[in-house]
Protein backbone atom coordinates (compact mmCIF):
# COMPACT_ATOMS: atom_id res chain seq x y z
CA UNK A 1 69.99 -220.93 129.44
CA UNK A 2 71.89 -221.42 132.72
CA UNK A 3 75.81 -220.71 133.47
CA UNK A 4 76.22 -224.97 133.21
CA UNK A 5 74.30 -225.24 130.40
CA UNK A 6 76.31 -222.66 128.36
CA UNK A 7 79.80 -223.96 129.54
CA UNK A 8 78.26 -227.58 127.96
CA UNK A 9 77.60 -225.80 124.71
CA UNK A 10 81.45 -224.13 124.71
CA UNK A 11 82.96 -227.22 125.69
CA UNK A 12 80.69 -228.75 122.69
CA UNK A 13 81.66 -226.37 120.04
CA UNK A 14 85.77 -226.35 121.04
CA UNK A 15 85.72 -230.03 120.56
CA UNK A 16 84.03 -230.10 117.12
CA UNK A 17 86.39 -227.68 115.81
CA UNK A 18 89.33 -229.66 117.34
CA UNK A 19 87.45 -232.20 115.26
CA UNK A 20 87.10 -230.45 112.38
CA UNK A 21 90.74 -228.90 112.58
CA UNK A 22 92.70 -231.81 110.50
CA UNK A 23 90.58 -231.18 107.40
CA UNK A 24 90.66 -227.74 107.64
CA UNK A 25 94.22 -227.70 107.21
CA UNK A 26 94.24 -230.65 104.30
CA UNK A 27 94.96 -229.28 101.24
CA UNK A 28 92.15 -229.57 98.38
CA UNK A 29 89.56 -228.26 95.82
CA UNK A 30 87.05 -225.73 97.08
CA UNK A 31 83.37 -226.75 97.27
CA UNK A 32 81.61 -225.03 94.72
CA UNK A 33 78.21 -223.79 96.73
CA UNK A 34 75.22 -222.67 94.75
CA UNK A 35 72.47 -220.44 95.59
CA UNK A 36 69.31 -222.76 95.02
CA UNK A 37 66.10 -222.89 96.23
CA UNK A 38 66.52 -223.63 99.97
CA UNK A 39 65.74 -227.00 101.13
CA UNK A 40 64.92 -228.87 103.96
CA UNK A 41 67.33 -231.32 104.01
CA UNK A 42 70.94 -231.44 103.38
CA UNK A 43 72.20 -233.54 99.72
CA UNK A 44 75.92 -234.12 98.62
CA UNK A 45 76.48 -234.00 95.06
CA UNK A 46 79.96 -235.91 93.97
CA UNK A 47 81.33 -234.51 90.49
CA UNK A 48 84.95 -236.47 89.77
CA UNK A 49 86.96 -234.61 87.45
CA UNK A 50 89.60 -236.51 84.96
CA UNK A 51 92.79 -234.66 85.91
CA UNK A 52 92.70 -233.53 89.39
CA UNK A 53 90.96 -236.50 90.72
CA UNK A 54 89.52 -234.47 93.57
CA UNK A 55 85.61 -234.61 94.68
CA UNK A 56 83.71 -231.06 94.31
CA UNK A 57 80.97 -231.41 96.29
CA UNK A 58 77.75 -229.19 95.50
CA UNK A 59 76.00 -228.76 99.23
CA UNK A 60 72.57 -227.34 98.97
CA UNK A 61 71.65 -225.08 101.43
CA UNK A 62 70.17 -226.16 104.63
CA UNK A 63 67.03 -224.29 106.53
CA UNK A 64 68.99 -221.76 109.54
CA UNK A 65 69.76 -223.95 112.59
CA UNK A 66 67.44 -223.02 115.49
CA UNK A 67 70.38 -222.35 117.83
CA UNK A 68 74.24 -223.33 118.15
CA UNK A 69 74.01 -226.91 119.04
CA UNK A 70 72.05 -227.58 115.91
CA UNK A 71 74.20 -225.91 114.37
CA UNK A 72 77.38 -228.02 116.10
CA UNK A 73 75.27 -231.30 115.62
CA UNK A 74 75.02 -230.49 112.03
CA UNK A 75 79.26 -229.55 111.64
CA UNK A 76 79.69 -232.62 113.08
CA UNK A 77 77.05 -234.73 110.47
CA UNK A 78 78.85 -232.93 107.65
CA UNK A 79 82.26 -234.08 108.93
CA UNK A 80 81.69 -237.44 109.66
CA UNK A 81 80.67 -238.08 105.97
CA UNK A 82 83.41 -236.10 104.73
CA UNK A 83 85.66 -238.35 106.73
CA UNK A 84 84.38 -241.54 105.38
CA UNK A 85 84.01 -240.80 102.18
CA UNK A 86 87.34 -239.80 101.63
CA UNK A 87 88.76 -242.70 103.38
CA UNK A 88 86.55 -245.13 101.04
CA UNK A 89 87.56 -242.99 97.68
CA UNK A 90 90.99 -241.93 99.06
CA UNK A 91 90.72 -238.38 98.48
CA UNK A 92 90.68 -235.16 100.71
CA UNK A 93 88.29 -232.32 101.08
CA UNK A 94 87.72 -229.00 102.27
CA UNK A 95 85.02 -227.49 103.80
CA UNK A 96 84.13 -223.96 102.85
CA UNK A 97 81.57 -221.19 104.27
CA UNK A 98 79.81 -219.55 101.09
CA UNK A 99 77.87 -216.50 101.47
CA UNK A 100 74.28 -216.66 99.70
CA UNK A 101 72.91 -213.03 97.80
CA UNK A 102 69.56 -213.23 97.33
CA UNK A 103 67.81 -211.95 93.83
CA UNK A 104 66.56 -208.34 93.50
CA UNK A 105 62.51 -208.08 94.38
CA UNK A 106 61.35 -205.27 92.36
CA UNK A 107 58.53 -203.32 94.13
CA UNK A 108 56.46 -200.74 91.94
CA UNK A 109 56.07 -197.83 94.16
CA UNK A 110 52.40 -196.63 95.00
CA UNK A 111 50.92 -193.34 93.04
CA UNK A 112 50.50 -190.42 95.24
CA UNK A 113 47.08 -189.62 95.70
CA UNK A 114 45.68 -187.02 93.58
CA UNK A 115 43.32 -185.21 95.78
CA UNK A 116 42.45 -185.58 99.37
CA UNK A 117 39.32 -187.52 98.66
CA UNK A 118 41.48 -190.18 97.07
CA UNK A 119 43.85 -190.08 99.67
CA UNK A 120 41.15 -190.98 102.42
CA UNK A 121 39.98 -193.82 100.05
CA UNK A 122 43.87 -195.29 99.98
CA UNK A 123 44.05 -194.79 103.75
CA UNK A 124 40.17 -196.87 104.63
CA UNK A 125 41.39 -199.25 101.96
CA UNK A 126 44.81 -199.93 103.78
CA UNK A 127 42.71 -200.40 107.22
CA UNK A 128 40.23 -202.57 105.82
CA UNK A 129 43.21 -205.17 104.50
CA UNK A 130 44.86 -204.96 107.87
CA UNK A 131 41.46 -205.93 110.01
CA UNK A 132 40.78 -208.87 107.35
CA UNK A 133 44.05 -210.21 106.03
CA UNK A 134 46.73 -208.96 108.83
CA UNK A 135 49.32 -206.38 108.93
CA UNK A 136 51.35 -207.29 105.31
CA UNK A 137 54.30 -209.23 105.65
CA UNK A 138 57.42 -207.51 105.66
CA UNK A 139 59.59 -206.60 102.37
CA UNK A 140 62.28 -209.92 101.58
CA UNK A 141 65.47 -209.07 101.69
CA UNK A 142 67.40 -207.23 98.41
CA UNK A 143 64.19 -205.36 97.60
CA UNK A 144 64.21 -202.01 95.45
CA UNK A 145 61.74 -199.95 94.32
CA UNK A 146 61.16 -199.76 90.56
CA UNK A 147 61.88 -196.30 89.08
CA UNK A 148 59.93 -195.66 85.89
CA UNK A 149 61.58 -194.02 82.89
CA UNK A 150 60.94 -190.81 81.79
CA UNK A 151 59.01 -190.22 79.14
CA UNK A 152 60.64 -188.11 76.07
CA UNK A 153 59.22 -184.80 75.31
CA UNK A 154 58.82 -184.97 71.60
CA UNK A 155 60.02 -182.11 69.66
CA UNK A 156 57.37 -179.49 68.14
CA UNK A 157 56.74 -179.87 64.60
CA UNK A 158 58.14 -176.93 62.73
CA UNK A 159 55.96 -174.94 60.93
CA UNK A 160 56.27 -175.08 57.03
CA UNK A 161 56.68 -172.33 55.25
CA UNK A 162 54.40 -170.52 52.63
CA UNK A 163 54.23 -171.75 48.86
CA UNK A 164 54.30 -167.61 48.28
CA UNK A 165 53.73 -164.34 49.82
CA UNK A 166 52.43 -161.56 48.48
CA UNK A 167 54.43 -158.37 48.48
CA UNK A 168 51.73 -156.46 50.07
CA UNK A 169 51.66 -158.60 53.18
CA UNK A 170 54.58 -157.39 55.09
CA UNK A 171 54.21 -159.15 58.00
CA UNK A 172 54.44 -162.64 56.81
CA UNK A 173 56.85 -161.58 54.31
CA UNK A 174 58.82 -160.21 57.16
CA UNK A 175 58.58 -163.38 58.69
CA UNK A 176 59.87 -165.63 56.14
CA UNK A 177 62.81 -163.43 55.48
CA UNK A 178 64.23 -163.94 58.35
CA UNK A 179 66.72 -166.80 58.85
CA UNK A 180 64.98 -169.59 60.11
CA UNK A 181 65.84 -173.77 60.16
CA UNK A 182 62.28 -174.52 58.56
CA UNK A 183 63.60 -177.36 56.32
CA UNK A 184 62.60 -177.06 52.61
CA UNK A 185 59.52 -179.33 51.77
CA UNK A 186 60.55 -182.02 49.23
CA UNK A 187 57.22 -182.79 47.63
CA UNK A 188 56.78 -185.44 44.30
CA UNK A 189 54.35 -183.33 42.40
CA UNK A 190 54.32 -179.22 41.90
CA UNK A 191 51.43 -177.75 44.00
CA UNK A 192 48.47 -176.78 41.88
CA UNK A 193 48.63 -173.43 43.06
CA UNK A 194 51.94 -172.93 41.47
CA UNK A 195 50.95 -174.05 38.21
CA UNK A 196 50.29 -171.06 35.43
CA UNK A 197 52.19 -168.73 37.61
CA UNK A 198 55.44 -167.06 36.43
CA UNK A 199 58.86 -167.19 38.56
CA UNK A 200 61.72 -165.06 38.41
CA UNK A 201 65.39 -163.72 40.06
CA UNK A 202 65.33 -160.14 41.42
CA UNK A 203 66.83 -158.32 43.67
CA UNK A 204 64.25 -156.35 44.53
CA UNK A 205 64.31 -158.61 47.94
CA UNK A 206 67.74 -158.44 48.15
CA UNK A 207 69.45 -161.51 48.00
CA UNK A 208 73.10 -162.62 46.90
CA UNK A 209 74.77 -161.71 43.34
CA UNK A 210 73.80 -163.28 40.77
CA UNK A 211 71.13 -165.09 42.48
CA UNK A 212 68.84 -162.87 44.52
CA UNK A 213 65.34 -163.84 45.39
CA UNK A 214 62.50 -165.67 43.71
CA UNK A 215 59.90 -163.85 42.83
CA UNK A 216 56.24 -164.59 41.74
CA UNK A 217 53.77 -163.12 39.23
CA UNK A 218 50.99 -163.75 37.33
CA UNK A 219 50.61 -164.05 33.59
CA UNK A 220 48.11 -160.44 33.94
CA UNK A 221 51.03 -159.23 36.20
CA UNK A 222 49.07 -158.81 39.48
CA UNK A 223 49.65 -160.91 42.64
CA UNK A 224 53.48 -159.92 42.80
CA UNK A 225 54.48 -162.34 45.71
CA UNK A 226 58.23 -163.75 47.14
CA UNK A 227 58.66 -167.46 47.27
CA UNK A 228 60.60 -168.62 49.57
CA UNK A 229 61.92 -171.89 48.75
CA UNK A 230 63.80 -172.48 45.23
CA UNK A 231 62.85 -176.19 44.62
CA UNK A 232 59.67 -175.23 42.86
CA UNK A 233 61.90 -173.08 40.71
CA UNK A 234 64.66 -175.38 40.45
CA UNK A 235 62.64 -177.88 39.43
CA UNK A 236 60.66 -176.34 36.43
CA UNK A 237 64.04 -175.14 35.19
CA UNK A 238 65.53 -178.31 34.97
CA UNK A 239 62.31 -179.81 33.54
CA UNK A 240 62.74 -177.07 29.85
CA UNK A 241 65.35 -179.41 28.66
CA UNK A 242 63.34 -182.69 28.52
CA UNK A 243 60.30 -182.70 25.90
CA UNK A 244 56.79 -183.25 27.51
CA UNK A 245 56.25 -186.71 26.22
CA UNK A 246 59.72 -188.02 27.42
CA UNK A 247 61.46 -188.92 23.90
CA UNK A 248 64.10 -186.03 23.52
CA UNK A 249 66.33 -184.12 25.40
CA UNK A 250 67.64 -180.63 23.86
CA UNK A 251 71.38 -180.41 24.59
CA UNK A 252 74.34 -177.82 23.33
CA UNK A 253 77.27 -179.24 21.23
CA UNK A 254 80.06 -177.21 19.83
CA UNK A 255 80.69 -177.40 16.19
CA UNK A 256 82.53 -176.30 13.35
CA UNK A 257 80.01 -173.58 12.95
CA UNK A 258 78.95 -172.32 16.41
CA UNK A 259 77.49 -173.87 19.32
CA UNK A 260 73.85 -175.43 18.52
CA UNK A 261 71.31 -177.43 20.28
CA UNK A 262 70.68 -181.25 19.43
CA UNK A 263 68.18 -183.77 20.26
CA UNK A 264 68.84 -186.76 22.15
CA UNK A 265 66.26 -189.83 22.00
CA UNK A 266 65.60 -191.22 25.21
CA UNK A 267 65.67 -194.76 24.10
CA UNK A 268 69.18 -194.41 22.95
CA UNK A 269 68.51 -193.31 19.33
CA UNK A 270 70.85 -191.24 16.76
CA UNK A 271 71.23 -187.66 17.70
CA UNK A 272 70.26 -184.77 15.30
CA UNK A 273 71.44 -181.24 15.13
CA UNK A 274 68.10 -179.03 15.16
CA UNK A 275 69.86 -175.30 15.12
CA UNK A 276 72.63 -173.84 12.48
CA UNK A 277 74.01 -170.29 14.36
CA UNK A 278 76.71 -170.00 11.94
CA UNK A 279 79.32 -168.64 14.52
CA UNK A 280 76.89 -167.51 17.03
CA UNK A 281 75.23 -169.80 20.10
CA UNK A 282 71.55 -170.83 20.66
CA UNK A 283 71.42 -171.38 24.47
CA UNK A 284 68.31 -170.94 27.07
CA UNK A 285 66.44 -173.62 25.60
CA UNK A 286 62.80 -174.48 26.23
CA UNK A 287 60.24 -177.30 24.75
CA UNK A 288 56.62 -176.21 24.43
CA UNK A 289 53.69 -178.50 26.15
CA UNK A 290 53.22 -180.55 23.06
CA UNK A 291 56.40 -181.27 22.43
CA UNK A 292 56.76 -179.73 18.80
CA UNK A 293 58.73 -176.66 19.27
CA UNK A 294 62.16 -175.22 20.77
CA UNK A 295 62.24 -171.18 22.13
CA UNK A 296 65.87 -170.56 22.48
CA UNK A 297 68.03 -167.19 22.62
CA UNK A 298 70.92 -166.46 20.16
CA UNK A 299 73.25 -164.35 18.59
CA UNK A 300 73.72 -166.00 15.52
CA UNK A 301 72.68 -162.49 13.81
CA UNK A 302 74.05 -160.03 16.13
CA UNK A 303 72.01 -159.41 19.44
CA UNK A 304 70.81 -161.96 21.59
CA UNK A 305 66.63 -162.48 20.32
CA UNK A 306 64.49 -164.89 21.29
CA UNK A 307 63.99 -167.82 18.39
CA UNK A 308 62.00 -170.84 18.08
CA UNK A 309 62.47 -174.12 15.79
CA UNK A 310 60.07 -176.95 15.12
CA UNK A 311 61.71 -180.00 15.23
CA UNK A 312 61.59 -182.67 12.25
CA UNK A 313 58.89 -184.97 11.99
CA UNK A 314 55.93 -182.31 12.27
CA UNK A 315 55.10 -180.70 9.52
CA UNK A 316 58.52 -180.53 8.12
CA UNK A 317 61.18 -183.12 7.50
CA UNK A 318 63.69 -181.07 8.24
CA UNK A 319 63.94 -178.18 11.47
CA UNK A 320 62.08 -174.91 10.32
CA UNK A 321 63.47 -171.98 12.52
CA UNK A 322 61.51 -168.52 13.06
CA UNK A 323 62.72 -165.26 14.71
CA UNK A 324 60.38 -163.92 17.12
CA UNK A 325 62.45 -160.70 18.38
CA UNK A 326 64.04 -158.05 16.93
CA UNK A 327 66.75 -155.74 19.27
CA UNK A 328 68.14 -152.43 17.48
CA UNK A 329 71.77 -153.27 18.19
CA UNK A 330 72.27 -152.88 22.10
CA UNK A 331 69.22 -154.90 23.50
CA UNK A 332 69.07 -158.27 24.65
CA UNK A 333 66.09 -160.31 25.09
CA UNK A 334 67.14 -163.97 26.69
CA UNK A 335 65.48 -167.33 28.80
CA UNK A 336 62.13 -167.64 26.65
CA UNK A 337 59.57 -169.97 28.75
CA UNK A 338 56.45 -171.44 26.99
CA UNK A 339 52.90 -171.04 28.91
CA UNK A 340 51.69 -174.60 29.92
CA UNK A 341 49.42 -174.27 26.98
CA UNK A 342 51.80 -173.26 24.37
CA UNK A 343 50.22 -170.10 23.35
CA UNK A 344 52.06 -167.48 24.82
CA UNK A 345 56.35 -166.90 25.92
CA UNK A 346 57.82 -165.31 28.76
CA UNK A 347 61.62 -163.89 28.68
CA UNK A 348 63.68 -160.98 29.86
CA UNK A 349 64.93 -158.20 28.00
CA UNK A 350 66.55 -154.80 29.17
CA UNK A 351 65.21 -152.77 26.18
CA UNK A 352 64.32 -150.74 29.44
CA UNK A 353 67.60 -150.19 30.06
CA UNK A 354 66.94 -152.64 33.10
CA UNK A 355 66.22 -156.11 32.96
CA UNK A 356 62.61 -157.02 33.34
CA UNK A 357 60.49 -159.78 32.74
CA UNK A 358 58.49 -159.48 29.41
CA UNK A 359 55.61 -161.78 27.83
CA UNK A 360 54.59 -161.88 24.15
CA UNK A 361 52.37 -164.80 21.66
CA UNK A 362 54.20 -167.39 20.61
CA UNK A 363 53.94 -166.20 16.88
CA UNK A 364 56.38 -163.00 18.28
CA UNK A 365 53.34 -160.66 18.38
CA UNK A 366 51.74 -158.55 21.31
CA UNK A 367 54.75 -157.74 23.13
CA UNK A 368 54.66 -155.78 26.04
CA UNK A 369 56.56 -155.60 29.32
CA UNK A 370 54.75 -157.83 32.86
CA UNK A 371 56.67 -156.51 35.43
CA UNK A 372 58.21 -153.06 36.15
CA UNK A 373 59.84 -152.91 39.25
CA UNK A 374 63.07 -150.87 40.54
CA UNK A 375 65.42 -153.58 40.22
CA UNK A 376 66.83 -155.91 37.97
CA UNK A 377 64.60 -159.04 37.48
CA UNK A 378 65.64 -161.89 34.89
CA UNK A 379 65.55 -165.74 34.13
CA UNK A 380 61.66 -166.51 34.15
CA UNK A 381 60.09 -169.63 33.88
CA UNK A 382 56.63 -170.27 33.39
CA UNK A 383 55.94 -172.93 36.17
CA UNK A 384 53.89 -176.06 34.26
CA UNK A 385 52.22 -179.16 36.00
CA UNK A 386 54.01 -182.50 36.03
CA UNK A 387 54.72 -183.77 32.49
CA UNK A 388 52.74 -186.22 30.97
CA UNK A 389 53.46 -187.89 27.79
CA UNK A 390 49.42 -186.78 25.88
CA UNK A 391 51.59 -185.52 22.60
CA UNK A 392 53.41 -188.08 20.54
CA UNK A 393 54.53 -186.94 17.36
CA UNK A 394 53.08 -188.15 13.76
């Protein structure tokens, strides 16, 4: 452009703003500019409003002038309507310069090449587009590259512990000893392999007092193991108080004469009184696997012994109660246990001098001691399999 032609294009510009100065200075309502598509030509969109009774005018914008006497030549355009309009509608306008922001364009960033083979590949690749298609087109403004989000490292599965041990592995039972945060399983039936085995406190593990540590055993006394979890336990303990086929539970009420056991029918019967201690108390109660019989301890003649009643409706109309136990003044035999098939009880005694776990017929005879160890050991249950309602009585 020469020196006269640019002093044409000042003198140009200085008169449209001298034009444009009145209505720059007129007071009025903002035009409200959105950020449409871009088209070619330039539309005015009147919107009236009720109160103000001003014109908002929504300009779309215009393609970029080519230089600054299009872009004059356009001011002027813009004006000129402006003008008339408001001299036809009587109302006054302002002209205002709104800045567009473009959209975020998300690129996804390339993988890096995993091995120089496959980075030559990428590289011919790239080439082979260029001599076809062209170089690419640059990147539109706003663009970003797209970050992807990390993937969470799950967390390892802890490892569950053992049903049992056996006392003679010391490693493992090393292992479980140990504080650890393995969570206890909670599982809906009791594992087969626990079924027919005995359980027992001792402290032969250590353990707190009055509690100590489960222990495991047999019904030939071999396999002497720890378990290491007490819901197995738990559970068959809290199952002794409910009969097999689900229609009684054995419960203690004090009386006039002692503290005896009663049954409770499930379907909201009358209650019966099924043991008369005089002044004594039958407590540690158990139901065999058919349902017919109570073992309980008591002291209704002295020393706590092991006794078992058959409830009414057997053979008898009435309880029938039989002494299984006899102590010689200073022993105690307590928590009787019936095998899961009825024949045979488990209980501690310390007619040892020691408390120890003991096993005997459910008639009282064959006595004889399970476990002997060199510590106190006491409240056995014989561990059963879920209860199943096979026994209804007559």
């Amino acid at each position: 452009m020469s020196r006269n032609q640019a002093s044409l294009a000042v003198l140009f510009i200085l008169a449209c703003l001298f034009l444009l100065l009145p209505a720059l200075i007129m007071p009025g309502r903002a035009s409200d500019v959105t950020g449409a598509t871009p088209s070619p030509a330039l539309t005015l969109t009147p919107q009236i409003t009720e109160t103000l009774q001003r014109a908002i005018w929504r300009v779309t914008p215009a393609p970029t002038p080519r230089d600054v006497l299009e872009a004059a030549t356009r001011l002027v355009v813009l004006q000129g309507e402006l003008t008339r309009r408001a001299q036809e509608e009587g109302m006054s306008y302002r002209i205002v310069t709104m800045t567009f922001t473009p959209r975020p364009f998300v690129v996804t960033s390339t993988p890096t090449p995993g091995n120089a083979l496959t980075a030559t590949i990428v590289q011919l690749m790239a080439e082979a587009r260029a001599f076809t298609t062209g170089t690419p087109t640059p990147l539109p403004e706003g663009w970003v590259t797209a970050t992807p989000r990390p993937t969470a490292t799950p967390r390892p599965t802890a490892t569950p512990r053992p049903l049992y041990v056996l006392l003679t592995d010391r490693e493992t039972l090393y292992s479980v000893l140990r504080p650890t945060n393995t969570p206890t399983p909670t599982l809906e039936r009791m594992p087969s392999s626990l079924v027919g085995k005995i359980a027992f406190r001792s402290y032969l593990l250590g353990g707190s007092i009055g509690r100590g540590r489960i222990l495991l055993v047999d019904p030939d006394g071999s396999n002497l193991s720890y378990m290491p979890d007490l819901w197995a336990y738990e559970l068959s303990l809290s199952r002794e108080r409910t009969s097999p086929d689900g229609r009684y539970i054995v419960y203690q009420k004090r009386t006039s004469r002692g503290l005896n056991l009663f049954l409770a029918p499930t379907d909201g019967g009358e209650h019966q009184q099924v043991t008369f201690v005089g002044r004594g108390v039958a407590f540690d109660m158990a139901w065999s696997p058919d349902s017919r019989f109570i073992a309980y301890s008591s002291n209704q003649e002295g020393d706590d012994d092991i006794f078992v009643v058959e409830i009414p409706g057997w053979s008898r109309s009435t309880p029938h109660t039989v002494k299984l136990t006899h102590d010689d003044g200073w022993q105690s035999d307590k928590h009787p246990s019936f095998s899961p098939d009825g024949s045979r009880i488990v209980f501690h005694s310390n007619r040892t001098g020691r408390n120890q776990i003991w096993i005997m017929n459910a008639d009282g005879s064959d006595l004889r001691q399970l476990v002997d160890v060199d510590s106190d050991c006491w409240n056995p249950v014989w561990i059963k399999d879920d209860p199943i309602a096979r026994i209804a009585a007559p």
